[in-house]
Structures are given as structure tokens and as C-alpha cells.
C-alpha atoms as a PDB file:
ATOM      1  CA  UNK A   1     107.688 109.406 112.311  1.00  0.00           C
ATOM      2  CA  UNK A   2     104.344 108.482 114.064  1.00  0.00           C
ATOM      3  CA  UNK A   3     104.139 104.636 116.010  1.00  0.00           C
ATOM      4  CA  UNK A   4     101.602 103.321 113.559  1.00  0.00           C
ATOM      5  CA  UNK A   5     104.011 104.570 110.283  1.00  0.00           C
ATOM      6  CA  UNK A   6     106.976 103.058 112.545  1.00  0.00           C
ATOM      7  CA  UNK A   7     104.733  99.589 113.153  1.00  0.00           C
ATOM      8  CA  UNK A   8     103.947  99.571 109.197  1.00  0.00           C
ATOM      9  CA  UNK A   9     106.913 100.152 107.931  1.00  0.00           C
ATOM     10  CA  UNK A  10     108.912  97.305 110.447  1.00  0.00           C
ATOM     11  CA  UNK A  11     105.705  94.502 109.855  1.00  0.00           C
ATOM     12  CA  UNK A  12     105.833  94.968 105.937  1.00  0.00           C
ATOM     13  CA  UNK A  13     110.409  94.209 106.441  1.00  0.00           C
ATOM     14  CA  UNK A  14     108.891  91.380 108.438  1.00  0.00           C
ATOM     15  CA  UNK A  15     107.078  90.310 105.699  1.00  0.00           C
ATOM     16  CA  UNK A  16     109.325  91.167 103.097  1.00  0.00           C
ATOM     17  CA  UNK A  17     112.296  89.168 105.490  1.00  0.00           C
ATOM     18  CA  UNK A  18     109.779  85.893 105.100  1.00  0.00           C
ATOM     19  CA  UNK A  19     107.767  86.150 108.414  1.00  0.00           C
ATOM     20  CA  UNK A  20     104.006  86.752 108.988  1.00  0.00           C
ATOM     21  CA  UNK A  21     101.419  88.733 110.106  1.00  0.00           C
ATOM     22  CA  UNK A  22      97.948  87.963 111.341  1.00  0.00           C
ATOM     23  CA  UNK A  23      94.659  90.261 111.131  1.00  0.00           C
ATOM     24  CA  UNK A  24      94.818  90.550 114.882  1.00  0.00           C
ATOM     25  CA  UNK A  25      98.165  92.249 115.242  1.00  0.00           C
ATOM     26  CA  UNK A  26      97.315  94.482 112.117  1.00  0.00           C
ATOM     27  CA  UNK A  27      93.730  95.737 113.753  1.00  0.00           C
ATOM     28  CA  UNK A  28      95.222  95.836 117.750  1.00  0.00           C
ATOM     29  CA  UNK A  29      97.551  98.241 115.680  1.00  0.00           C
ATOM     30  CA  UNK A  30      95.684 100.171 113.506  1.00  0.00           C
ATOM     31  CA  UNK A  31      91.793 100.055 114.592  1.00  0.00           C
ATOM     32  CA  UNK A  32      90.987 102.416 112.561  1.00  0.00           C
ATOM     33  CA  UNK A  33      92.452 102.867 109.243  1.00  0.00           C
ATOM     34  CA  UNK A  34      90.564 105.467 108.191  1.00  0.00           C
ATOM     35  CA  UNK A  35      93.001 107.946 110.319  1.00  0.00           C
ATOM     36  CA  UNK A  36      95.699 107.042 107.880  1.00  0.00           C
ATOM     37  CA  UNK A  37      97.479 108.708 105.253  1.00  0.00           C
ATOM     38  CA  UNK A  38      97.459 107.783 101.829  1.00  0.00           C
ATOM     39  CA  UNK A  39     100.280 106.316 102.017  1.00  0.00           C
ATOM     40  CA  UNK A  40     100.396 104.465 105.418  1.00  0.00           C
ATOM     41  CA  UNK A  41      96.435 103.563 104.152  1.00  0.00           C
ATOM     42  CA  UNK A  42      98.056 101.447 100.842  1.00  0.00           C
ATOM     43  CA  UNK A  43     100.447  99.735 103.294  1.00  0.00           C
ATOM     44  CA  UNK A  44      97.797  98.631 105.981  1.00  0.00           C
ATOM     45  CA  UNK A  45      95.548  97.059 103.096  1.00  0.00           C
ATOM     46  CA  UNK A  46      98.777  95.127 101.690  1.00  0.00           C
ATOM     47  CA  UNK A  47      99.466  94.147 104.885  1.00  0.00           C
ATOM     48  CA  UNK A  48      95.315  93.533 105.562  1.00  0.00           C
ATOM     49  CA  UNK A  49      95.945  91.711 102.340  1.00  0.00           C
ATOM     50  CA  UNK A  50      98.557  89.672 103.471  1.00  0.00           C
ATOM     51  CA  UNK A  51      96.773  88.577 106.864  1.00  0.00           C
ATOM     52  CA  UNK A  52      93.448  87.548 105.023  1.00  0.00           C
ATOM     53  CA  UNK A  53      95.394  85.387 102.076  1.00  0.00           C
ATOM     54  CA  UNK A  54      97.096  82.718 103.842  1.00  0.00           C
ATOM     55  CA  UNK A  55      95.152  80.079 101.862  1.00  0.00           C
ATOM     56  CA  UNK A  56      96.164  81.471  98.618  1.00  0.00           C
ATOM     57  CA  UNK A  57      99.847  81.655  99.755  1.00  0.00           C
ATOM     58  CA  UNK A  58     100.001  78.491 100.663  1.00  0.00           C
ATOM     59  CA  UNK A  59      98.652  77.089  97.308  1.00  0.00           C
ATOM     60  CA  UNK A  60     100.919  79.422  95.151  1.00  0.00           C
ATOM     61  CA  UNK A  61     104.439  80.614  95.736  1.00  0.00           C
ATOM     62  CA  UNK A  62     104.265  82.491  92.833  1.00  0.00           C
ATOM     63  CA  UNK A  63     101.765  84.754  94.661  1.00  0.00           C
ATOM     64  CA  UNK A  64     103.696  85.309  97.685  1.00  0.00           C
ATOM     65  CA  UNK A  65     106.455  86.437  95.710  1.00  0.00           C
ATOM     66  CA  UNK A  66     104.573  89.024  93.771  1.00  0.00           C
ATOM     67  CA  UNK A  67     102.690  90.377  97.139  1.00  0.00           C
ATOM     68  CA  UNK A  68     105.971  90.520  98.846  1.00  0.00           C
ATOM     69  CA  UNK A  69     107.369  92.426  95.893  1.00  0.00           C
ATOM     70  CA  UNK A  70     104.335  94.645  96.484  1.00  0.00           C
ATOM     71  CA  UNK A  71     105.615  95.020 100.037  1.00  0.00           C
ATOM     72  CA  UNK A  72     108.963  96.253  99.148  1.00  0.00           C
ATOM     73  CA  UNK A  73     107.252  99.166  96.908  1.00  0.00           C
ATOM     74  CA  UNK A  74     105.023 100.056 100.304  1.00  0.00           C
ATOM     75  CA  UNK A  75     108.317 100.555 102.621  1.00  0.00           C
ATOM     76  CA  UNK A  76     110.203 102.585  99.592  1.00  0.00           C
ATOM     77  CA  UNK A  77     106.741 104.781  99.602  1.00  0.00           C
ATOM     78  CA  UNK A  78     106.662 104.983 103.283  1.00  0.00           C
ATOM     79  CA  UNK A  79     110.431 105.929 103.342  1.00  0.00           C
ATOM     80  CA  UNK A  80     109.535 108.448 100.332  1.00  0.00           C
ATOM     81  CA  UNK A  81     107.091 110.268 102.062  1.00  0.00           C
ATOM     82  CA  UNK A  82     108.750 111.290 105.463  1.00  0.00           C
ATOM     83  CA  UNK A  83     106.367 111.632 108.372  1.00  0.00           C
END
């Protein structure tokens, strides 16, 4: 498994767990997304996702739910796919 599938994989159970993550961490990371995999690629934008929607979060719990929900599927696919 490579360091940035590793880093994606434990920041989306960070998320999932109820913690955070900010755009800074995610691009200090992963500078360039475009290296990804599919896979790893649909986790960094849920996690980009994440970062950038704060405001919306905070105005509806029913949305963190769902995006959080959307983070478990990311780790199962990560998990899927080996690497």
C-alpha cells in the first residue's frame, strides 16, 4: 500500500470517527491528484469535498451524515482495490 493510499484511507476513518480535515493537510498530502488512481482520485475529492464544505456542515447535519456515509463507501473501495 503506497503513503498517500495509507494517508487517504486513515483521514477518511478520521472523518468517518467525527474529526476533520482541512484543504491544507489534504494538498501538503496529495499536491497533485492527478497521479492518483481511480480509486484513491474519488477519495481525495470526498475528502477535497469535505475540507471546502464546512459552511454547509455546519448549517445541516443531515448533510454531514450523508457525506460521511459517502466516506465509509471510499475506505470499503480503497480496501477493495488492494494497492
Amino acid at each position: 500500500m503506497t503513503a498517500i493510499r495509507t494517508y487517504l484511507l486513515e483521514a477518511l476513518e478520521r472523518v468517518v470517527d467525527g474529526g476533520d480535515i482541512e484543504q491544507d493537510e489534504l494538498e501538503a498530502v496529495v499536491p497533485n491528484p492527478l497521479v492518483l488512481d481511480p480509486v484513491e482520485k474519488d477519495a481525495w475529492q470526498q475528502l477535497s469535498h469535505w475540507a471546502d464544505d464546512a459552511d454547509i456542515r455546519q448549517r445541516d447535519a443531515n448533510y454531514s451524515t450523508f457525506k460521511r456515509d459517502w466516506m465509509r463507501d471510499r475506505i470499503a473501495a480503497l480496501r477493495a482495490s488492494g494497492g
